[in-house]
C-alpha atoms as a PDB file:
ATOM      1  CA  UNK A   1     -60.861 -18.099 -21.458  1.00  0.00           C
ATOM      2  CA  UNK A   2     -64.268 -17.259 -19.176  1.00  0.00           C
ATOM      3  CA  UNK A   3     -66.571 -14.610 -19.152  1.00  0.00           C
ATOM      4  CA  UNK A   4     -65.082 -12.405 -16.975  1.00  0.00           C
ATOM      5  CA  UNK A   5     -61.705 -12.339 -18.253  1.00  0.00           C
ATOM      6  CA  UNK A   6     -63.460 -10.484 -21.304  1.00  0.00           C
ATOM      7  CA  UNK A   7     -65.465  -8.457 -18.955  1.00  0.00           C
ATOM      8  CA  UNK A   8     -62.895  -7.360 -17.219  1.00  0.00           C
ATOM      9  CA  UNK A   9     -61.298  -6.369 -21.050  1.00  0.00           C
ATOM     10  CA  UNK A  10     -64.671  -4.585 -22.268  1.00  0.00           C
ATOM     11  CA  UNK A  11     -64.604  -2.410 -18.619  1.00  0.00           C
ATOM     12  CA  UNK A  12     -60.782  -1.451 -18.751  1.00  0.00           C
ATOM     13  CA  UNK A  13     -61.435  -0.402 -22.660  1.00  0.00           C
ATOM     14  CA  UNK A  14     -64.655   1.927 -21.553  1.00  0.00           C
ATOM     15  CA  UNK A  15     -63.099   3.200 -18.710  1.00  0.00           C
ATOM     16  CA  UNK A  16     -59.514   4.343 -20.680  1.00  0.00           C
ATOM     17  CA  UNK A  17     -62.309   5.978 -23.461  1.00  0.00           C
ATOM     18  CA  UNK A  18     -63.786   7.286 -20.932  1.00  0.00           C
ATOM     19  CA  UNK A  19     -60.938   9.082 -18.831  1.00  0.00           C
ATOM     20  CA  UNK A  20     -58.722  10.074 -22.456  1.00  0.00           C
ATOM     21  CA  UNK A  21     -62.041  11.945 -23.526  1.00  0.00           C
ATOM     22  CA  UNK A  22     -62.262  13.268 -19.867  1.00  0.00           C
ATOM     23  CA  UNK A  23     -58.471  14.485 -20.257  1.00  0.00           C
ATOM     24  CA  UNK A  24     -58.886  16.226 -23.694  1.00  0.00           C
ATOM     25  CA  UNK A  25     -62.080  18.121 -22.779  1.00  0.00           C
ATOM     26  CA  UNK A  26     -60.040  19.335 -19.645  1.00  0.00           C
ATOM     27  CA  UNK A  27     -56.951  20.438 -21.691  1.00  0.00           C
ATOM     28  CA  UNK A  28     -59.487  22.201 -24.666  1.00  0.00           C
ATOM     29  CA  UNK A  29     -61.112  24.106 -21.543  1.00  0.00           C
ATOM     30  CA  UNK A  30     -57.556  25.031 -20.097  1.00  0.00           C
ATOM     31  CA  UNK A  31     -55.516  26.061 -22.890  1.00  0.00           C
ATOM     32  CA  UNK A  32     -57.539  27.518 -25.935  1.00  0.00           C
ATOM     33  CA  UNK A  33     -60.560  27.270 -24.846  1.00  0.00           C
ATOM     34  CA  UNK A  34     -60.637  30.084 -23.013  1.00  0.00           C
ATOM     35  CA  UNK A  35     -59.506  32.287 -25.297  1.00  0.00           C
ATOM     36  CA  UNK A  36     -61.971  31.623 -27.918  1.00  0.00           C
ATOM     37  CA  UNK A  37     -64.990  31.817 -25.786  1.00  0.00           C
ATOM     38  CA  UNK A  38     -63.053  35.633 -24.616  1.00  0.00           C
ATOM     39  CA  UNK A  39     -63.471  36.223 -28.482  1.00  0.00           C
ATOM     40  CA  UNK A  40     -66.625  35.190 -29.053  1.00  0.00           C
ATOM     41  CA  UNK A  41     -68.075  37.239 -25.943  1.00  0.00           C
ATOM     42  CA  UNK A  42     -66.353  40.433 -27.565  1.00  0.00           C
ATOM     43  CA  UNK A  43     -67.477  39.904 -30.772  1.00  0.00           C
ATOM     44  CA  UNK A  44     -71.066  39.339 -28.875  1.00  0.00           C
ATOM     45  CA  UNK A  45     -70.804  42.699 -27.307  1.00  0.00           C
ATOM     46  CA  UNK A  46     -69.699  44.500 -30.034  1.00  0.00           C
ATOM     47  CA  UNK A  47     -72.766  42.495 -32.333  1.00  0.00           C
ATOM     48  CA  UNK A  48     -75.303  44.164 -29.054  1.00  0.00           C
ATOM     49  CA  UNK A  49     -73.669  47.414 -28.998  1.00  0.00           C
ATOM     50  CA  UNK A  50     -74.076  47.907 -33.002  1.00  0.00           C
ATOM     51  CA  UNK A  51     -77.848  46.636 -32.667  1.00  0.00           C
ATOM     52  CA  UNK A  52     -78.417  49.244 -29.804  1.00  0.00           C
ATOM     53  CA  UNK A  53     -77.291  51.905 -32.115  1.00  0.00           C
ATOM     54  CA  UNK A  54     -79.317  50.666 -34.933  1.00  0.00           C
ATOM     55  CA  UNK A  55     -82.308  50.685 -32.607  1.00  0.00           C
ATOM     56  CA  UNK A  56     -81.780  54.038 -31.289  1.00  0.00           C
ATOM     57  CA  UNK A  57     -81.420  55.159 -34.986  1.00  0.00           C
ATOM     58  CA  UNK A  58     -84.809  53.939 -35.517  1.00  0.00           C
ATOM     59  CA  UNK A  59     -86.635  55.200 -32.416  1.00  0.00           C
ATOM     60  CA  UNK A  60     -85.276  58.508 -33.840  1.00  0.00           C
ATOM     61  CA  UNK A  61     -87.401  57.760 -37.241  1.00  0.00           C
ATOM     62  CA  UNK A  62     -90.420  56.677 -35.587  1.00  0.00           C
ATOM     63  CA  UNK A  63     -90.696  59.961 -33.166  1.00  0.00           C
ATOM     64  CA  UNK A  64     -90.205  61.898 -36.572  1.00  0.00           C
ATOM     65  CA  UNK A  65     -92.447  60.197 -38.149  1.00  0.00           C
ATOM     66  CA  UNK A  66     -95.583  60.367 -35.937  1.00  0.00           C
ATOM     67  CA  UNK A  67     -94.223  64.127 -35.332  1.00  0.00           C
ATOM     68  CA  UNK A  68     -95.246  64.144 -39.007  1.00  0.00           C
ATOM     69  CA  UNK A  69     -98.423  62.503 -38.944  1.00  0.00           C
ATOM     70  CA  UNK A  70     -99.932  64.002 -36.176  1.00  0.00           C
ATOM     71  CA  UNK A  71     -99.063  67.661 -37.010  1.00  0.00           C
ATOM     72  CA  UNK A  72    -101.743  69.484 -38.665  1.00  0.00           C
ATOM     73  CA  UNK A  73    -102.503  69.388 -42.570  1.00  0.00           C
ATOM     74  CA  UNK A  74    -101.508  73.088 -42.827  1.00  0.00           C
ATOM     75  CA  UNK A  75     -98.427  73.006 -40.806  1.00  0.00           C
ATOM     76  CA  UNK A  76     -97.199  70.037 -42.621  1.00  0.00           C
ATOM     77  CA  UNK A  77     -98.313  71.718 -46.003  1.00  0.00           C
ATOM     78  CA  UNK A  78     -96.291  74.425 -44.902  1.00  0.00           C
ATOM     79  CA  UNK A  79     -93.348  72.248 -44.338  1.00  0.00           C
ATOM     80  CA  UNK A  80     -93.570  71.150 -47.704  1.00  0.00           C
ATOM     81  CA  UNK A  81     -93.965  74.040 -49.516  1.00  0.00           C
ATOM     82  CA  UNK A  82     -91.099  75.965 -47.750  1.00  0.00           C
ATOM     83  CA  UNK A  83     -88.881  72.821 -48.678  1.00  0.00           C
ATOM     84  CA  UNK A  84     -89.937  73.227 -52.531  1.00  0.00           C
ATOM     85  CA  UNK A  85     -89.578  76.838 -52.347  1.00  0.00           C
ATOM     86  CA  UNK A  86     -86.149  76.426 -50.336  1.00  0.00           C
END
């Protein structure tokens, strides 16, 4: 047997390898694919959404906070003591 004829057996292997692994990736992306990439993206948004609350939530904190530190001693003593008294 020559050279080529195993050549010609080494090309014909690589090629089949090649187009079966072309075929599956084309039939994962068609069928099921999809779908799961769908669910990811939802669970995605919903992941964003939830952290855009949370932020929001603590934008809310900070603007109470500096409210608190830049008020004046005796307002915020005030505060303070109306809460104990309350």
């Amino acid at each position: 047997m020559s050279m080529t004829f195993w050549v010609a057996i080494c090309v014909i292997v690589v090629v089949s390898v090649i187009a079966d692994s072309i075929v599956k990736i084309v039939k994962a992306s068609t069928s099921g694919g999809g779908k799961g990439m769908q669910e990811r993206m939802a669970n995605m948004e919903e992941d964003i959404a939830i952290t855009e609350q949370e932020l929001d939530d603590a934008r809310k904190r900070i603007e109470v906070l500096e409210k608190i530190v830049t008020d004046d001693k005796s307002q915020l003593s005030k505060q303070i003591d109306d809460l104990a008294n309350g």
